[in-house]
N, C-alpha and C. Protein backbone atom coordinates (compact mmCIF):
# COMPACT_ATOMS: atom_id res chain seq x y z
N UNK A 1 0.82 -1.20 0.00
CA UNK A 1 0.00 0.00 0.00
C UNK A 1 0.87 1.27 0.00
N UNK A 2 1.54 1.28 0.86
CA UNK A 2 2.84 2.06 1.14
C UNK A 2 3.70 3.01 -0.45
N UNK A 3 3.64 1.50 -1.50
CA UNK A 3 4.33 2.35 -2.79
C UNK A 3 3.00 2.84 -4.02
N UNK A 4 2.23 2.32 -3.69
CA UNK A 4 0.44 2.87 -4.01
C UNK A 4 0.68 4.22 -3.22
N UNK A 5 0.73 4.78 -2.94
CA UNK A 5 0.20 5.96 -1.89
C UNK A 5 1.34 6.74 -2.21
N UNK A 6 2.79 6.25 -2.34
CA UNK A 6 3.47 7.50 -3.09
C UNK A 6 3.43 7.56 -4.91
N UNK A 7 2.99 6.13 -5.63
CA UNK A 7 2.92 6.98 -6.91
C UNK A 7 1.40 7.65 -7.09
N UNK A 8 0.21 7.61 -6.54
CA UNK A 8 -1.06 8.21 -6.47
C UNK A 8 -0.34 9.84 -5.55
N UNK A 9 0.40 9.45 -5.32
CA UNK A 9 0.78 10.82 -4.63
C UNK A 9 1.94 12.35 -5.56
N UNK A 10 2.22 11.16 -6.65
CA UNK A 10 2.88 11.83 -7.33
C UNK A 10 2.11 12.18 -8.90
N UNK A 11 1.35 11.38 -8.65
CA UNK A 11 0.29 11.55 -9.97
C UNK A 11 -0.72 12.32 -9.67
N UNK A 12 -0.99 12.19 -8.78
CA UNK A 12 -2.17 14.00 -8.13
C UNK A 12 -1.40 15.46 -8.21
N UNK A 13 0.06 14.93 -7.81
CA UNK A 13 0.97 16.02 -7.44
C UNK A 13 0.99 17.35 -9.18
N UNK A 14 1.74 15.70 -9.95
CA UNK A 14 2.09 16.45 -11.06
C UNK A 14 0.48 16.99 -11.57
N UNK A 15 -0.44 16.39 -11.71
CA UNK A 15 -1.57 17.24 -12.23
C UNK A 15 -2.02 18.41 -11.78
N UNK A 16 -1.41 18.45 -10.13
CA UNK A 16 -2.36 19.67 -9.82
C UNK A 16 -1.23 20.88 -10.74
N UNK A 17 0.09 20.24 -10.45
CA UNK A 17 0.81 21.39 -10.54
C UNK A 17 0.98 22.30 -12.33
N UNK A 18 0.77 21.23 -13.05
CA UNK A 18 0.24 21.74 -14.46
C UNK A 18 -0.90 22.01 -14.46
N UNK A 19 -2.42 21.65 -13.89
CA UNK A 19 -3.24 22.43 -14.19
C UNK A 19 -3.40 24.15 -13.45
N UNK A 20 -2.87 24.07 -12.26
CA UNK A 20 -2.57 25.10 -11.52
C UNK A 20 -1.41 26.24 -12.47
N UNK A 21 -0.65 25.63 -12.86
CA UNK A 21 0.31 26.83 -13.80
C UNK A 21 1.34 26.89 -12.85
N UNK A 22 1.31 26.27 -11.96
CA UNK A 22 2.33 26.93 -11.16
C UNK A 22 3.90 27.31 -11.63
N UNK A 23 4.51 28.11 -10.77
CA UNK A 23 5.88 28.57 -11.45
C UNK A 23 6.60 28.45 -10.03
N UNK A 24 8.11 28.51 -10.57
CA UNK A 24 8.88 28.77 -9.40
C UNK A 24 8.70 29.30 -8.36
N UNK A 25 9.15 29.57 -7.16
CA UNK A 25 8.70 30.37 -6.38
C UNK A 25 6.78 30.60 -5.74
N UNK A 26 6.23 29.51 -6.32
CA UNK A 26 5.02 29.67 -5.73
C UNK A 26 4.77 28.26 -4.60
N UNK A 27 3.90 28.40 -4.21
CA UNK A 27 3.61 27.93 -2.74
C UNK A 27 2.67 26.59 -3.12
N UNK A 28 2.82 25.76 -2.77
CA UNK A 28 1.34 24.65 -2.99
C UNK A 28 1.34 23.82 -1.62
N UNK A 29 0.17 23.96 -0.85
CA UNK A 29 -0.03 23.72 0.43
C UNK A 29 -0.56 22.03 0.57
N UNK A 30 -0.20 21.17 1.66
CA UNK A 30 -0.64 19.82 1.67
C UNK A 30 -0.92 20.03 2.61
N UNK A 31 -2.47 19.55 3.02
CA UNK A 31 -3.01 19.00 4.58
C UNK A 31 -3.35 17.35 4.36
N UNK A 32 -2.69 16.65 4.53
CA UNK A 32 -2.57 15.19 4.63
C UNK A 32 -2.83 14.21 5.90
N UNK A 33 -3.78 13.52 5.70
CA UNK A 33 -4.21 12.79 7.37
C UNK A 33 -3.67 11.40 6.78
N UNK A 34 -2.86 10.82 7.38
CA UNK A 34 -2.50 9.59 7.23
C UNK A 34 -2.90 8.53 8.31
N UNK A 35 -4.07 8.88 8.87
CA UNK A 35 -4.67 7.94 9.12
C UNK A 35 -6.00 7.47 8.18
N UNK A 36 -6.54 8.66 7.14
CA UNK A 36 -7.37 8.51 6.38
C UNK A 36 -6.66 7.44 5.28
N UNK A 37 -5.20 8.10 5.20
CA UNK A 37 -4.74 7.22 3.98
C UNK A 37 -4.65 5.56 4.06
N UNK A 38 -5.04 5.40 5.66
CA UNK A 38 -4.96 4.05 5.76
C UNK A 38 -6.26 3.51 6.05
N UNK A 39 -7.65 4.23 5.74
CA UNK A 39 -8.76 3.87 5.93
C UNK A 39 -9.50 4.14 7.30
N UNK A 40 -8.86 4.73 8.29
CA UNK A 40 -8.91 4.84 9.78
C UNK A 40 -9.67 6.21 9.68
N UNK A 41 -10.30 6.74 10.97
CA UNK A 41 -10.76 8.24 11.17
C UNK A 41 -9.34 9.01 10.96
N UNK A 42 -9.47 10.12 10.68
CA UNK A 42 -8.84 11.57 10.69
C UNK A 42 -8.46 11.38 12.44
N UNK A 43 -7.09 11.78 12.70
CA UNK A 43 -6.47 11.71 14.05
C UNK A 43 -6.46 10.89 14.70
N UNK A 44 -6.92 9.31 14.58
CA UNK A 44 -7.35 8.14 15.53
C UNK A 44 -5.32 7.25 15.23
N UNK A 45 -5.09 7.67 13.99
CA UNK A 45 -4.05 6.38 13.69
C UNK A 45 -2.55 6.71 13.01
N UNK A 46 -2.33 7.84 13.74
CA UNK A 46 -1.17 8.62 12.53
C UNK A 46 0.28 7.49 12.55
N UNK A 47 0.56 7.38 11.14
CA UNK A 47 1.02 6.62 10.36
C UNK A 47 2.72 7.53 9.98
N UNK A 48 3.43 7.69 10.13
CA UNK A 48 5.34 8.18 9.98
C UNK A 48 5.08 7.50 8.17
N UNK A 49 4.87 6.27 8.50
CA UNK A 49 4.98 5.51 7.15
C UNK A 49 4.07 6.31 5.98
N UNK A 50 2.85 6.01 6.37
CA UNK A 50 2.10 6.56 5.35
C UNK A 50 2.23 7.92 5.03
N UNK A 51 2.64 8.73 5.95
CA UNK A 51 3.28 9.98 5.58
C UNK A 51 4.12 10.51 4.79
N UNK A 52 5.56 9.34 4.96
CA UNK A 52 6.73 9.34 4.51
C UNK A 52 6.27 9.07 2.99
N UNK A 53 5.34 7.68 2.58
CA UNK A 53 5.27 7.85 1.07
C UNK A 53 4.35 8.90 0.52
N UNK A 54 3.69 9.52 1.16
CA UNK A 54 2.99 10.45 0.52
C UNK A 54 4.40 11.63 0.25
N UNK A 55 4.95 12.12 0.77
CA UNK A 55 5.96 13.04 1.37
C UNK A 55 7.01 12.37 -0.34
N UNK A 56 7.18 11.41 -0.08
CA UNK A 56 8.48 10.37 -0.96
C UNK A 56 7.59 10.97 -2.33
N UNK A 57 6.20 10.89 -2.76
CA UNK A 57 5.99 11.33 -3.95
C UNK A 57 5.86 12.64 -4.41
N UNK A 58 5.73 13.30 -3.33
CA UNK A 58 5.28 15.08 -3.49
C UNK A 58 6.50 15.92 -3.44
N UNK A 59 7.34 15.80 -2.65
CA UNK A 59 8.16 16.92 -2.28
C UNK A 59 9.49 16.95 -3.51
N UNK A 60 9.79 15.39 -3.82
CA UNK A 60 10.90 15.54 -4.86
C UNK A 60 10.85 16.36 -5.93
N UNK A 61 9.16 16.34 -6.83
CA UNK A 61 9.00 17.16 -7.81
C UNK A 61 8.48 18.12 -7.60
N UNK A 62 8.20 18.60 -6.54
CA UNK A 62 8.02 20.44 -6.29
C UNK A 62 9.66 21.08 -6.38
N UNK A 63 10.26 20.30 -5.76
CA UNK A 63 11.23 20.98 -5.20
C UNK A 63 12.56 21.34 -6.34
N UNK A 64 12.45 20.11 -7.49
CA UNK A 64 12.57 20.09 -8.57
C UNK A 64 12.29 21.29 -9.29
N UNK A 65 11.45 21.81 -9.25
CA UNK A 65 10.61 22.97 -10.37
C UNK A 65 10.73 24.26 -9.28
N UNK A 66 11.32 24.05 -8.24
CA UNK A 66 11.23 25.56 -7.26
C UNK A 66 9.98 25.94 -6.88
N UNK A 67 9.54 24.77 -6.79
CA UNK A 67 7.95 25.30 -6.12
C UNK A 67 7.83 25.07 -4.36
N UNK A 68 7.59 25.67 -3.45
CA UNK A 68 7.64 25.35 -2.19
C UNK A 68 6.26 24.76 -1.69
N UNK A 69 7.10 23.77 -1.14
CA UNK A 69 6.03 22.93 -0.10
C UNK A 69 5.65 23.29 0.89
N UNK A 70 4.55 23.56 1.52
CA UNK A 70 4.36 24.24 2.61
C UNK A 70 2.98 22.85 3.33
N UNK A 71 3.12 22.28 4.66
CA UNK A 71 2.36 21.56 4.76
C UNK A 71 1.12 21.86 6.30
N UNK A 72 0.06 21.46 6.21
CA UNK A 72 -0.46 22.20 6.87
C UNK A 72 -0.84 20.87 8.00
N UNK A 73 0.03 21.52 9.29
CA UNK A 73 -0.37 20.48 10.60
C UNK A 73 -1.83 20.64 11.27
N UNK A 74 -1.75 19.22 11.86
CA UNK A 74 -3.46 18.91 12.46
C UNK A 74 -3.90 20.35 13.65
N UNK A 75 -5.07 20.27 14.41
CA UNK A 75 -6.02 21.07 14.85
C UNK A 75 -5.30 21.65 16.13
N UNK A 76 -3.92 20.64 16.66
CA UNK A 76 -3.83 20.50 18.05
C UNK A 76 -2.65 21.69 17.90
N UNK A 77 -2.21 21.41 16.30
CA UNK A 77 -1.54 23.05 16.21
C UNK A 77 -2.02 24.71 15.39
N UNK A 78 -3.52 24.09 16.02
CA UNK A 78 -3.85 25.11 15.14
C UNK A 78 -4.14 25.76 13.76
N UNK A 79 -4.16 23.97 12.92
CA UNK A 79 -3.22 24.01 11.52
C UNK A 79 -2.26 24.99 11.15
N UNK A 80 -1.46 25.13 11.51
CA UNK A 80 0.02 25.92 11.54
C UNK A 80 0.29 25.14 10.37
N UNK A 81 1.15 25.98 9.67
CA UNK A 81 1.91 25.42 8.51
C UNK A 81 3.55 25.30 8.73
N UNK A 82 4.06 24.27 8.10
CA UNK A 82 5.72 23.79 7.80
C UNK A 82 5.87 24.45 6.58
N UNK A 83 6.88 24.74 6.94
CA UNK A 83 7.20 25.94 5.13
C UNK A 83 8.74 26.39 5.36
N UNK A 84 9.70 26.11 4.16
CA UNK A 84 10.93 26.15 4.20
C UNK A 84 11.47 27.57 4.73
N UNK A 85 12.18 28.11 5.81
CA UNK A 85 12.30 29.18 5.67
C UNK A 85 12.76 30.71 4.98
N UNK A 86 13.17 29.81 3.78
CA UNK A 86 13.45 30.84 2.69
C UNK A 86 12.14 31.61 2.06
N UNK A 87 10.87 30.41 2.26
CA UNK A 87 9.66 30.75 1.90
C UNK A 87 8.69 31.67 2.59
N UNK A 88 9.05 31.93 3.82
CA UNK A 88 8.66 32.34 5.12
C UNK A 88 9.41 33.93 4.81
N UNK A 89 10.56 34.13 4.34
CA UNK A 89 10.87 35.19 4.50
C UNK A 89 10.49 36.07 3.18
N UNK A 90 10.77 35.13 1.99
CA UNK A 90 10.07 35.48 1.10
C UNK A 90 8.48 36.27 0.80
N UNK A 91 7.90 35.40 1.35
CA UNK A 91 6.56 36.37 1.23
C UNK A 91 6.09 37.08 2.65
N UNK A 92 7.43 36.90 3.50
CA UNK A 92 7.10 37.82 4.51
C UNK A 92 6.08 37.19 5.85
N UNK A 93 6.15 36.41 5.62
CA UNK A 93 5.45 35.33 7.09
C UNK A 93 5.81 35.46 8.33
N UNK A 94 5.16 35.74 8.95
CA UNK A 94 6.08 35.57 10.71
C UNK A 94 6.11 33.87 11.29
N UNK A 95 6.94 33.72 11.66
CA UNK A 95 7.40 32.60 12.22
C UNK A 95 6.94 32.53 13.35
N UNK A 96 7.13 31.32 13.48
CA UNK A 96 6.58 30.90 15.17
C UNK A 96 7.14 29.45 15.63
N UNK A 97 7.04 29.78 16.95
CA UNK A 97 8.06 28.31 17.37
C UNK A 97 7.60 27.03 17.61
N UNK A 98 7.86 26.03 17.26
CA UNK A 98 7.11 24.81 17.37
C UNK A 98 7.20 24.03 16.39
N UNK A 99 7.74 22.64 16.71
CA UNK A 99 8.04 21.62 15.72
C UNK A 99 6.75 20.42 16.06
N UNK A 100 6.86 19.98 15.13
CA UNK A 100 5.25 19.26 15.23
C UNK A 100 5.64 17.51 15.19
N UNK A 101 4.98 17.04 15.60
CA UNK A 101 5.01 15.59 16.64
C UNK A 101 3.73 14.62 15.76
N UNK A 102 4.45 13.71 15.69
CA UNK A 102 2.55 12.84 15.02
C UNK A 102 1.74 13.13 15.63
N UNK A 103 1.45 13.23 16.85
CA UNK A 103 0.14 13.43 17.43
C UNK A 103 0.21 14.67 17.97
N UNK A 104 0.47 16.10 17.33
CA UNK A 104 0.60 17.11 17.31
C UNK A 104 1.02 17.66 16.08
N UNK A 105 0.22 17.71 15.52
CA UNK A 105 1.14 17.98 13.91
C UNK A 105 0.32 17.58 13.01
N UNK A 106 0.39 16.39 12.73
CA UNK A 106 0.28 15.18 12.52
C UNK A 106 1.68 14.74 11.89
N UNK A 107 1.91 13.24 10.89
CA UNK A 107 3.00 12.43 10.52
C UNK A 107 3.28 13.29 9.74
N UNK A 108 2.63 13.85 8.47
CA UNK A 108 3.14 14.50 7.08
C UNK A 108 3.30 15.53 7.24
N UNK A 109 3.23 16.87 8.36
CA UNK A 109 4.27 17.92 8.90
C UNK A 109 5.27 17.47 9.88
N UNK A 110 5.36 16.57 10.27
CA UNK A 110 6.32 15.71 10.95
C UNK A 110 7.33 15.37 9.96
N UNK A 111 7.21 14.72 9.41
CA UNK A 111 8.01 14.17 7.77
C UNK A 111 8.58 15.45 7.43
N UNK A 112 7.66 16.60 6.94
CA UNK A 112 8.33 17.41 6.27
C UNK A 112 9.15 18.34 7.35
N UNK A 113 9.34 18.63 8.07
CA UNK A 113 10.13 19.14 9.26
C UNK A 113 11.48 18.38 9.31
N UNK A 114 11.23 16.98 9.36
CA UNK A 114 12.78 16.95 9.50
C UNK A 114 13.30 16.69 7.75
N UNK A 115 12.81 16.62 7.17
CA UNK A 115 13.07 16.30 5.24
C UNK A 115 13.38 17.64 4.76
N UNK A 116 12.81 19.10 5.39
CA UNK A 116 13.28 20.78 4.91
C UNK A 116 14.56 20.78 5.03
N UNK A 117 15.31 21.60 4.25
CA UNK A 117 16.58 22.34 4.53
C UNK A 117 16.41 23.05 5.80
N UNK A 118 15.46 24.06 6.22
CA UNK A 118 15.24 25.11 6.87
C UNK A 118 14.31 24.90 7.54
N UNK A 119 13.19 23.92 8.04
CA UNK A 119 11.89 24.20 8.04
C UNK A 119 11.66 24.99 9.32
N UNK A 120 10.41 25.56 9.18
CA UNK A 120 10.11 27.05 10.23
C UNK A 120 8.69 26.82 10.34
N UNK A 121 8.20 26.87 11.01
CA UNK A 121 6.68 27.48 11.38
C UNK A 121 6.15 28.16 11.41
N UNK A 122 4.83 28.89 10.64
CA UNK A 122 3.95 29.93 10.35
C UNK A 122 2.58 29.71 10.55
N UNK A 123 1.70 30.87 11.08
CA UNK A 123 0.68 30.94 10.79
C UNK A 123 -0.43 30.87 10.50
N UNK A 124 -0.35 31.51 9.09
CA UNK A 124 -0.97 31.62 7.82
C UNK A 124 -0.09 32.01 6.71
N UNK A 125 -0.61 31.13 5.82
CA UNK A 125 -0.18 31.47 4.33
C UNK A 125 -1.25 31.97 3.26
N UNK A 126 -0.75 32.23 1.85
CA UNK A 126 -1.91 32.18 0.72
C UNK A 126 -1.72 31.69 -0.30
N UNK A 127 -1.47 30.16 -0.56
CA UNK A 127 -0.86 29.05 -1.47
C UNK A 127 -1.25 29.59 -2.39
N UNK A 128 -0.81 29.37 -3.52
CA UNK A 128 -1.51 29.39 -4.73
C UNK A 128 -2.10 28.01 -5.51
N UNK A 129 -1.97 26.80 -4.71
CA UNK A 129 -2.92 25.60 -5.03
C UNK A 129 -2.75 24.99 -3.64
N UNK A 130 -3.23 23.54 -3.69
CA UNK A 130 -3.61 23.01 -2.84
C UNK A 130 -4.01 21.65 -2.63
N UNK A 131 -3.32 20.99 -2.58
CA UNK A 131 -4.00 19.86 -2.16
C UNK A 131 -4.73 18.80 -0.70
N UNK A 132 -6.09 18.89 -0.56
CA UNK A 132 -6.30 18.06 0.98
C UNK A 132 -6.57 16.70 0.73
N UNK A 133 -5.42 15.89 1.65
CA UNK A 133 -5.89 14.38 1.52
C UNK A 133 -6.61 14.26 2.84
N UNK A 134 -7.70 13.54 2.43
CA UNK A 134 -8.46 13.06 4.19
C UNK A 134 -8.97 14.16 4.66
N UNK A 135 -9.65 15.07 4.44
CA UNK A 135 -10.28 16.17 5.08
C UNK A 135 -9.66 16.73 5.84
N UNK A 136 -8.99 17.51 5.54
CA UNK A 136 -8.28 18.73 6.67
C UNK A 136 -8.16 20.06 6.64
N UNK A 137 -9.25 19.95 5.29
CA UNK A 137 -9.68 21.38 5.71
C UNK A 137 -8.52 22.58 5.56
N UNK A 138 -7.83 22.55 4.11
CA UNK A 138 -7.11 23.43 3.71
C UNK A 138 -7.25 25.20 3.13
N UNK A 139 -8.45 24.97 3.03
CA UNK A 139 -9.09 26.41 2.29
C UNK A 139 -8.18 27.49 2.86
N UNK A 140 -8.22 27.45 4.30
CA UNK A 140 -7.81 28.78 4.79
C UNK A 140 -6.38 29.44 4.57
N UNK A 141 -5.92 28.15 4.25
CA UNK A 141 -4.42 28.61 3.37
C UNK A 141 -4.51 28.78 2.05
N UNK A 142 -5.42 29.04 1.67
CA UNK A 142 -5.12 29.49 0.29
C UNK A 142 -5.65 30.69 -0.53
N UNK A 143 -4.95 31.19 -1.21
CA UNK A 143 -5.06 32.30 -1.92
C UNK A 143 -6.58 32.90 -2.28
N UNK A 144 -7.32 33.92 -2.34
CA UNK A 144 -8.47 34.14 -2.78
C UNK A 144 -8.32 34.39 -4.13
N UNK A 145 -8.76 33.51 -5.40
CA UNK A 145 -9.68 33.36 -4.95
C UNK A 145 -9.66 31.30 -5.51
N UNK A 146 -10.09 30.53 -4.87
CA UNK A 146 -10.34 28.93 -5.00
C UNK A 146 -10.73 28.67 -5.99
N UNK A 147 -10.18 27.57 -6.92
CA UNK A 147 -11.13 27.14 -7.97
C UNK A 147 -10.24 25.72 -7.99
N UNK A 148 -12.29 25.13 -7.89
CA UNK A 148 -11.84 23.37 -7.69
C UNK A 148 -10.95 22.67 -8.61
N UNK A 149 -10.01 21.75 -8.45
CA UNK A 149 -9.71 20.87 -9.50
C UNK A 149 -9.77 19.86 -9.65
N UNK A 150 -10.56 19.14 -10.62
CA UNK A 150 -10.55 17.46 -10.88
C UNK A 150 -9.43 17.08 -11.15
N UNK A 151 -8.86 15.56 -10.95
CA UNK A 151 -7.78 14.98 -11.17
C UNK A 151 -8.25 13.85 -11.86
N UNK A 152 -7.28 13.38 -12.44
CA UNK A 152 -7.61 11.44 -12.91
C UNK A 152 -7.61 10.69 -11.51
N UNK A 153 -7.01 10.97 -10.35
CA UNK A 153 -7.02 9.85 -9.11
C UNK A 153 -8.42 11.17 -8.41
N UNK A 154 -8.77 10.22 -7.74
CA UNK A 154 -9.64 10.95 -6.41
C UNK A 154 -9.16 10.40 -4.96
N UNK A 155 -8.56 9.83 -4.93
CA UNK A 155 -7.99 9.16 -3.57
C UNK A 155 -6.51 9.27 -3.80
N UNK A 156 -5.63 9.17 -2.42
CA UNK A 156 -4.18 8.61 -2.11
C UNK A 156 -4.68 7.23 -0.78
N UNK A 157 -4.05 6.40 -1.71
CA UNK A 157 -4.06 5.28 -0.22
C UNK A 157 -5.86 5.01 -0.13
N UNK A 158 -6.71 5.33 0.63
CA UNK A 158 -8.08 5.51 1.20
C UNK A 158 -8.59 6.36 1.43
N UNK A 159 -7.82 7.93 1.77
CA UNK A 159 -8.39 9.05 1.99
C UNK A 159 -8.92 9.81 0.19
N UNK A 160 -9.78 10.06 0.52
CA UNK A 160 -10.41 11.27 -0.62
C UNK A 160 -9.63 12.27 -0.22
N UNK A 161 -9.31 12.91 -1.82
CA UNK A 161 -8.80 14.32 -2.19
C UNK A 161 -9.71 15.08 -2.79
N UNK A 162 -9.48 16.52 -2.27
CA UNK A 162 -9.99 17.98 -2.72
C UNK A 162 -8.59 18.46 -3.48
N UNK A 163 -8.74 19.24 -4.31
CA UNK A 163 -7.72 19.94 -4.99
C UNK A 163 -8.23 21.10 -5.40
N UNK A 164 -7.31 22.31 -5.44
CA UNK A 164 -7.62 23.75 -5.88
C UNK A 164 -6.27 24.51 -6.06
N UNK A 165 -6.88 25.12 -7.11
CA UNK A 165 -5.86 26.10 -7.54
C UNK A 165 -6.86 27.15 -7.38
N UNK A 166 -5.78 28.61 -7.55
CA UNK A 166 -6.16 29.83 -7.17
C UNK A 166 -6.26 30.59 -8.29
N UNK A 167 -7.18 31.88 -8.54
CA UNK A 167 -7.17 32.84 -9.35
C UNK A 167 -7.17 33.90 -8.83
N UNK A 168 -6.78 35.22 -9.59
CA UNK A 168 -6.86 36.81 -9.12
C UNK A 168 -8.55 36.87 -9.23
N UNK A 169 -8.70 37.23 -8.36
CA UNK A 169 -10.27 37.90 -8.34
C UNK A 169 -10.53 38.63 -9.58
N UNK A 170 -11.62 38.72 -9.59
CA UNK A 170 -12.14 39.24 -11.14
C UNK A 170 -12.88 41.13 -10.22
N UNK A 171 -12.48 41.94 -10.72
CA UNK A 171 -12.90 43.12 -10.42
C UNK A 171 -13.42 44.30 -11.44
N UNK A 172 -13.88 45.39 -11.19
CA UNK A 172 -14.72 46.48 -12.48
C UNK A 172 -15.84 45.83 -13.03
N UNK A 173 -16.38 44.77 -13.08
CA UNK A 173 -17.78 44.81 -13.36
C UNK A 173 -18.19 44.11 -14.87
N UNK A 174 -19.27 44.90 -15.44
CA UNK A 174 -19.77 44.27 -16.51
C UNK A 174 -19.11 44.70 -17.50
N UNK A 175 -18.74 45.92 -17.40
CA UNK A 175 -17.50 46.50 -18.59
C UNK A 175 -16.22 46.13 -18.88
N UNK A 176 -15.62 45.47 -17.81
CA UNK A 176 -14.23 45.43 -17.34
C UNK A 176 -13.75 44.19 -18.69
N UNK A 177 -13.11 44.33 -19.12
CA UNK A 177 -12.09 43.60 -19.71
C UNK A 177 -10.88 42.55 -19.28
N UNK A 178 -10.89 40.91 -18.99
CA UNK A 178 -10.20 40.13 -18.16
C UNK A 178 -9.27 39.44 -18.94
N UNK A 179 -7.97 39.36 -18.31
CA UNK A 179 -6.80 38.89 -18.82
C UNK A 179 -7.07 36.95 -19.13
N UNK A 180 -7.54 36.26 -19.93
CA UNK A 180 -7.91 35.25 -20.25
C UNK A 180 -6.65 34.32 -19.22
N UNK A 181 -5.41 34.34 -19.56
CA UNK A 181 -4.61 33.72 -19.65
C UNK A 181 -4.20 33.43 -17.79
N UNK A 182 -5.18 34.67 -16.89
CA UNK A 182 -5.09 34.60 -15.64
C UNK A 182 -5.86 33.81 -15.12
N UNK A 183 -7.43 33.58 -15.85
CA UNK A 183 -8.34 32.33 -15.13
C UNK A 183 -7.63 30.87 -14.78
């Protein structure tokens, strides 16, 4: 199950990140429950393992293309995000102290904490996509304004995925004239 869950993890990955457009330097946020990925409730069963292959399929090819990973920990931190600290200073984030624990965190900000060059703790962010495995409720990290994305997989492992990429708000009205190439 374990090598299921990182290539479904890398095949969600690469789609979001071409349908999203993403470019260097942009942000794509993971809230990942790896106890969903193993069929279990959300927080009942956190999994290092199932983390690690989700983590083993996602982070190589962001990191590849200069896209930053930023991952969003469970409730007990507030969903606080893991985010490299080059990324943190970059768009100007305040930091905050606290390294995150499976059962504080959860496994897949755990994973990515000790797998960062830098990793730091923040906040809030405003991703410019997004992916949630297992319901965790990513919205609030992300950019205004949301727009859903279908994938060819709908699951990693057992948990259901949401996916979204972001657009510039549309503003001026019925007259206004919109840059196509920004939707």
């Amino acid at each position: 199950m374990l090598n299921e869950i990182k290539s479904t993890a890398l095949t969600a990955i690469k789609e979001l990140v071409e349908i999203a457009k993403l470019e260097k330097g942009d942000i794509l946020i993971v809230g990942c429950s790896s106890s969903e990925m193993l069929g279990e409730k959300i927080g009942s069963h956190s999994s290092i393992e199932a983390a690690e292959a989700a983590f083993e399929g996602i982070y190589p090819y962001l990191k590849e293309r200069g896209i930053f990973l930023a991952t969003q920990c469970c409730e007990h931190l507030n969903r606080a995000i893991i985010i490299e600290k080059e990324a943190a200073k970059k768009y100007g984030y305040d930091i905050v102290n606290v390294v995150p624990q499976p059962k504080a965190g959860g496994s897949f900000s755990t994973t990515a904490y000790k797998n960062f060059k830098e990793p730091v703790a923040v906040e809030n962010i405003k991703a410019q996509a997004g992916i949630d495995i297992g319901g965790t409720l990513i919205g609030m990290h992300l950019a205004p304004v949301a727009v859903p994305v279908r994938l060819s997989v709908n699951k990693i492992g057992m948990a259901n995925i949401i996916c979204a990429r972001t657009r510039p708000k549309f503003i001026g009205g019925s007259r206004a004239v919109y840059n196509e190439e920004l939707l």
